[in-house]
C-alpha atoms as a PDB file:
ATOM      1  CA  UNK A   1     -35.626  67.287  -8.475  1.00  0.00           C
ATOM      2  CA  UNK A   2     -31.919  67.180  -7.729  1.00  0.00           C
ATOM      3  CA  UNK A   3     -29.870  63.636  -7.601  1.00  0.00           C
ATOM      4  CA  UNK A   4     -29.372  64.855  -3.817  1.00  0.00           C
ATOM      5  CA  UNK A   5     -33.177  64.956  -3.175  1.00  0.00           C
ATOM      6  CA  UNK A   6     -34.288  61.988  -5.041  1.00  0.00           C
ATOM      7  CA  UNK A   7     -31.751  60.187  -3.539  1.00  0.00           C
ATOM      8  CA  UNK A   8     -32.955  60.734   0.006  1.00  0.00           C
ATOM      9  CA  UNK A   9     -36.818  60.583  -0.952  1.00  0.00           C
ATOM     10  CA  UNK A  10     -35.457  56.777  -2.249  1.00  0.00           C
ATOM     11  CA  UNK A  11     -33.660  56.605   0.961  1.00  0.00           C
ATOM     12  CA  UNK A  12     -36.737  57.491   3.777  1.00  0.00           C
ATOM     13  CA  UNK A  13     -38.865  55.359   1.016  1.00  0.00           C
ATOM     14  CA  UNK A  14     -36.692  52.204   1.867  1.00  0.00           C
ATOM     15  CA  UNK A  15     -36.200  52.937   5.536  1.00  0.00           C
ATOM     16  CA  UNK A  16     -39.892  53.149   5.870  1.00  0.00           C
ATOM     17  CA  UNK A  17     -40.686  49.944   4.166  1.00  0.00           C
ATOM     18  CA  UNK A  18     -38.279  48.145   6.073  1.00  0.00           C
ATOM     19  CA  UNK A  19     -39.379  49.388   9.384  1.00  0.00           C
ATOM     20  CA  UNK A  20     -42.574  48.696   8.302  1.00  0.00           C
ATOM     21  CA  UNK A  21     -41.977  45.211   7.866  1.00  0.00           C
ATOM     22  CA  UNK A  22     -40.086  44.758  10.939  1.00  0.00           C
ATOM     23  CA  UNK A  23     -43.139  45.768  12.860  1.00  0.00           C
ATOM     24  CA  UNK A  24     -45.540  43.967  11.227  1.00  0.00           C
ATOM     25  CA  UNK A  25     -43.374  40.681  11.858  1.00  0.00           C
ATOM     26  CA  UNK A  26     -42.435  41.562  15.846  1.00  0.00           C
ATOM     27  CA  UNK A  27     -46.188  41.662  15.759  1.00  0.00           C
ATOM     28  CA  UNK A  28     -46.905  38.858  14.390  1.00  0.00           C
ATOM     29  CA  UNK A  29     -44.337  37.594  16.654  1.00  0.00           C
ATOM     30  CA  UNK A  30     -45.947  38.112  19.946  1.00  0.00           C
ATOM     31  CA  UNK A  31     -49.326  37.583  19.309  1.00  0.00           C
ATOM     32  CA  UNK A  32     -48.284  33.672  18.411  1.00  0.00           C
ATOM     33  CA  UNK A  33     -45.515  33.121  21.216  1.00  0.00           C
ATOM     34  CA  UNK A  34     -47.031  31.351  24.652  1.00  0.00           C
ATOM     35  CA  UNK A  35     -47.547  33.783  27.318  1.00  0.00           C
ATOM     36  CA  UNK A  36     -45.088  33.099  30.342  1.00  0.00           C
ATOM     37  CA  UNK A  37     -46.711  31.382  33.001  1.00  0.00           C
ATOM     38  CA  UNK A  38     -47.110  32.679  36.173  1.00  0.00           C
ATOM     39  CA  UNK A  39     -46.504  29.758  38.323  1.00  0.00           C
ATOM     40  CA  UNK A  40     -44.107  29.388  40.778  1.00  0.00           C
ATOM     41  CA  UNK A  41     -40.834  27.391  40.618  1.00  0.00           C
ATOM     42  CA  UNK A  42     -40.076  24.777  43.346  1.00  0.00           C
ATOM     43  CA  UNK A  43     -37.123  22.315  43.774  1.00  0.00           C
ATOM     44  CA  UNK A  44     -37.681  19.486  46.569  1.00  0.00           C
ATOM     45  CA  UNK A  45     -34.641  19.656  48.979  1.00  0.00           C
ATOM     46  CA  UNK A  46     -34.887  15.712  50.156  1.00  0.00           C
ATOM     47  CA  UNK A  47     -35.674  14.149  46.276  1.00  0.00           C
ATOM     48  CA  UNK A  48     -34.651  16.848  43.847  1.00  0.00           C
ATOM     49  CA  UNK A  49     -37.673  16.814  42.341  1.00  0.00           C
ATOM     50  CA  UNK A  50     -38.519  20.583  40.852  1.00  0.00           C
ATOM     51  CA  UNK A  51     -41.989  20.903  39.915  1.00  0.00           C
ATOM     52  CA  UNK A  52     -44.536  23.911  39.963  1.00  0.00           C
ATOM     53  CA  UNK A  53     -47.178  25.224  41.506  1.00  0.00           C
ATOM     54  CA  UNK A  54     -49.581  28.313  41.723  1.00  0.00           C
ATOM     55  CA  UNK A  55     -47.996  31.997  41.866  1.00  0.00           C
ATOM     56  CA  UNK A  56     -50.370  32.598  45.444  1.00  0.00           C
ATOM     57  CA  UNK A  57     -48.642  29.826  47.001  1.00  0.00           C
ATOM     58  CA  UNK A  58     -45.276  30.916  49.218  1.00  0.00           C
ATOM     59  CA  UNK A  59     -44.838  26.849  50.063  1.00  0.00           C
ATOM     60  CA  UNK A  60     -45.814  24.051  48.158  1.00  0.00           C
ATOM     61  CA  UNK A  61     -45.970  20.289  49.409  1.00  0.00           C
ATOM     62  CA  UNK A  62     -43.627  18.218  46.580  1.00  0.00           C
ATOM     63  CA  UNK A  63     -46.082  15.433  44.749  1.00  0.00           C
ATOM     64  CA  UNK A  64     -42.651  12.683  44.864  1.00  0.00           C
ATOM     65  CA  UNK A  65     -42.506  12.305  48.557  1.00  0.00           C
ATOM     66  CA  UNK A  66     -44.175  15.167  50.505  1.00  0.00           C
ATOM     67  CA  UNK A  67     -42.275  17.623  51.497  1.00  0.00           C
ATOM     68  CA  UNK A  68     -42.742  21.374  51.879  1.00  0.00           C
ATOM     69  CA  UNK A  69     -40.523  23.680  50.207  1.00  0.00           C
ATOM     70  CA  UNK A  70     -39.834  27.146  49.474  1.00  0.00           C
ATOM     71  CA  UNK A  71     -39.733  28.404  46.134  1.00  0.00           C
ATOM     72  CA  UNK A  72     -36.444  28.673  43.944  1.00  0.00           C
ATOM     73  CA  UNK A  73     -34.485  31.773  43.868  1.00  0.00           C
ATOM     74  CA  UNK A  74     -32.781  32.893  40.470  1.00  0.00           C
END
């Protein structure tokens, strides 16, 4: 074997470990994160008060004082 060919057979060797690794550990990762909820994101417009509420719901009554609202925009 040449010092050219061992070389990059020690190269794709490390590469592949490392990649490996990083895969096992993304992963890992994701399977212990909390899944984003699908609720929907309301802000009050006469208190203020942003709360949430189910993802089928287009208006949602705030729990402070009462009021409908629409859902927040980002």
């Amino acid at each position: 074997m040449t010092p050219d060919q061992l070389f990059m057979a020690y190269l794709v060797a490390a590469l592949s470990v490392i990649s490996i690794v990083v895969i096992y550990y993304e992963l890992r990762r994701k399977r212990f994160e909390p899944t984003p909820s699908r609720d929907r994101i309301f802000r009050c417009k006469k208190c203020a008060f942003v709360y949430t509420d189910d993802a089928d719901v287009e208006r949602s009554r705030c729990p402070s004082c009462g009021v409908m609202n629409e859902e927040i925009e980002f």
